[in-house]
Protein backbone atom coordinates (compact mmCIF):
# COMPACT_ATOMS: atom_id res chain seq x y z
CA UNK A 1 138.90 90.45 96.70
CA UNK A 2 136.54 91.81 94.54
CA UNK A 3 134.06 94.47 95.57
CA UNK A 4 130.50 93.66 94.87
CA UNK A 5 127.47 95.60 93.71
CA UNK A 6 124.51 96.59 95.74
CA UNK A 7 122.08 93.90 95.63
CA UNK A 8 119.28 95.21 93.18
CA UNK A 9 116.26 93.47 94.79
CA UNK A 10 117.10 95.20 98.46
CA UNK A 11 117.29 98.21 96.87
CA UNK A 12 114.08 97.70 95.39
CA UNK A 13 112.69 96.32 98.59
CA UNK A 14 114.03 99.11 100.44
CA UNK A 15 112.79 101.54 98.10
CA UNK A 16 108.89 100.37 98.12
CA UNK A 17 109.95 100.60 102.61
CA UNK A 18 110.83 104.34 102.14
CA UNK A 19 107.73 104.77 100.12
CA UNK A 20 105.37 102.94 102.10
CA UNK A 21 106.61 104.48 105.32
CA UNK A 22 106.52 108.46 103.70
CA UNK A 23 103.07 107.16 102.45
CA UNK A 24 101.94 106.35 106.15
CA UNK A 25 103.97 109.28 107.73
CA UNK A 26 102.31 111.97 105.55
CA UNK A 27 98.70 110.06 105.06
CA UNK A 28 98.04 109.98 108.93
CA UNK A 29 98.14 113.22 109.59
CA UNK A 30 95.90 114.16 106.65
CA UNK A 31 93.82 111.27 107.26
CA UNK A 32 92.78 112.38 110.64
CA UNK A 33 92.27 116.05 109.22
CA UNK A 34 90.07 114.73 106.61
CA UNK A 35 87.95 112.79 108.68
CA UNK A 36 87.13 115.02 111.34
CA UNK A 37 86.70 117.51 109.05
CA UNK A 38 84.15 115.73 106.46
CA UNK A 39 82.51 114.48 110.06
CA UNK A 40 82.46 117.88 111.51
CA UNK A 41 82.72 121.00 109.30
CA UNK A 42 80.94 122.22 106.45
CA UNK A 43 83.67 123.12 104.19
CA UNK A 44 84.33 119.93 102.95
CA UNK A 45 80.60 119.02 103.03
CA UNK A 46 80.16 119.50 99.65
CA UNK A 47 82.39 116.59 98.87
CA UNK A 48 81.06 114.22 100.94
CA UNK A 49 83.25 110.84 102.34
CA UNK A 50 85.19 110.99 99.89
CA UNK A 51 88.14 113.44 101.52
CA UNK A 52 87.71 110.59 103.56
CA UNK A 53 88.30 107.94 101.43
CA UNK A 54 90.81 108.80 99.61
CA UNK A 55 93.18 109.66 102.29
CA UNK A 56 92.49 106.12 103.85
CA UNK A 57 93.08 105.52 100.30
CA UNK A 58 96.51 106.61 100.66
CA UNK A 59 96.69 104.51 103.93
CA UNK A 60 96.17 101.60 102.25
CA UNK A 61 99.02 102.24 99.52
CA UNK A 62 101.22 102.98 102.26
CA UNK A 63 100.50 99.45 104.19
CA UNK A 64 100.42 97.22 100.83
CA UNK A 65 103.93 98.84 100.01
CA UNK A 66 105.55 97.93 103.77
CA UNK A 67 104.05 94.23 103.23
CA UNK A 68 106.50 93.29 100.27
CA UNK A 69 110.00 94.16 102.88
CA UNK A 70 110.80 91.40 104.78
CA UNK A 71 108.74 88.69 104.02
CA UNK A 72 110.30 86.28 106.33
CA UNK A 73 108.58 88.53 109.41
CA UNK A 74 105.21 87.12 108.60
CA UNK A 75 104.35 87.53 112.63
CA UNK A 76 104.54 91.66 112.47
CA UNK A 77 102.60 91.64 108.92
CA UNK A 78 100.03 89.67 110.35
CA UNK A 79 100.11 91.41 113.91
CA UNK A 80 99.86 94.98 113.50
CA UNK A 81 97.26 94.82 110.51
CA UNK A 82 94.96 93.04 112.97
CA UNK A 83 95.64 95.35 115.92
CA UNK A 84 95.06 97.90 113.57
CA UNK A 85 91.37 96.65 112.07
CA UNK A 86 90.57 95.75 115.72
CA UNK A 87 90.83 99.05 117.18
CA UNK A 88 89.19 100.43 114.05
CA UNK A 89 86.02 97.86 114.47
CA UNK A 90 86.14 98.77 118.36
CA UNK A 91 86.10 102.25 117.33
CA UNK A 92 83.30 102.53 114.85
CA UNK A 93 81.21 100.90 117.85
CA UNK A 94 81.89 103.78 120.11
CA UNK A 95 81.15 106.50 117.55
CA UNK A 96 78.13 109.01 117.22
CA UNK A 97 78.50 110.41 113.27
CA UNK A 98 77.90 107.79 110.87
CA UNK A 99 80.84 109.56 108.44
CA UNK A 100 83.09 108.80 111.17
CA UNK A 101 81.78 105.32 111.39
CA UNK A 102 82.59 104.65 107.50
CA UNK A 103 85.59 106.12 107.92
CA UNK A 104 86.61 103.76 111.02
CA UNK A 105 85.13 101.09 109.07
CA UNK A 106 87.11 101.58 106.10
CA UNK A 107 90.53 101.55 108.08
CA UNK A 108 89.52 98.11 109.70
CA UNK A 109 88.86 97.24 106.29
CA UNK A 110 92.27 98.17 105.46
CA UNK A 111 93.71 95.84 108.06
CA UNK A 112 91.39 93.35 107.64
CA UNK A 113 92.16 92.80 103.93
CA UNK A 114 96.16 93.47 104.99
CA UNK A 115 95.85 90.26 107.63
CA UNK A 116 94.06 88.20 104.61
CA UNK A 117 96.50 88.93 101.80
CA UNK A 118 98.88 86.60 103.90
């Protein structure tokens, strides 16, 4: 029998996976430094939200690159999007600093526009 190739659109699909996921794995972590810092110190005062946004930024490229693999899963692109822009909306509610509001805001905006892009 012949051997056949790898299938190029899985490895495409795959590849936009491993992006999306090092997106998300290395954007959390600076996200929530970002934040707290623009909401708390003064060293990144100067710049205003925008530490802020940009990082969420990078959140956002992360979950619009995980919502092209495995389309046929439409129940866990749906799901975790809205869990996501619920706790964020919950969140913003509960908080004092209004650059951590925008900031919780702009996540459940994020997940909001991730549900609706389905």
């Amino acid at each position: 029998m012949p051997e056949s190739g790898p299938n190029p659109e899985l490895l495409s699909s795959l590849g936009r996976l491993v992006r999306g996921l090092s997106a998300l794995f290395w954007g959390i972590p600076v996200a929530l430094v970002a934040c707290v810092q623009t909401a708390k110190s003064d060293w990144l005062r100067p710049f205003g939200v925008f530490p802020a946004l940009i990082t969420t930024g990078l959140l956002y490229y992360g979950l619009t690159l995980l919502e092209s693999f495995q389309q046929q899963e439409r129940v866990w692109h749906v799901a975790l999007p809205a869990a996501l822009s619920a706790f964020a909306f919950a969140l913003s509610a509960a908080l004092q600093s209004p650059a951590l509001v925008l900031v919780a805001l702009a996540i459940a905006a994020i997940g909001w526009r991730t549900c609706v892009s389905y």
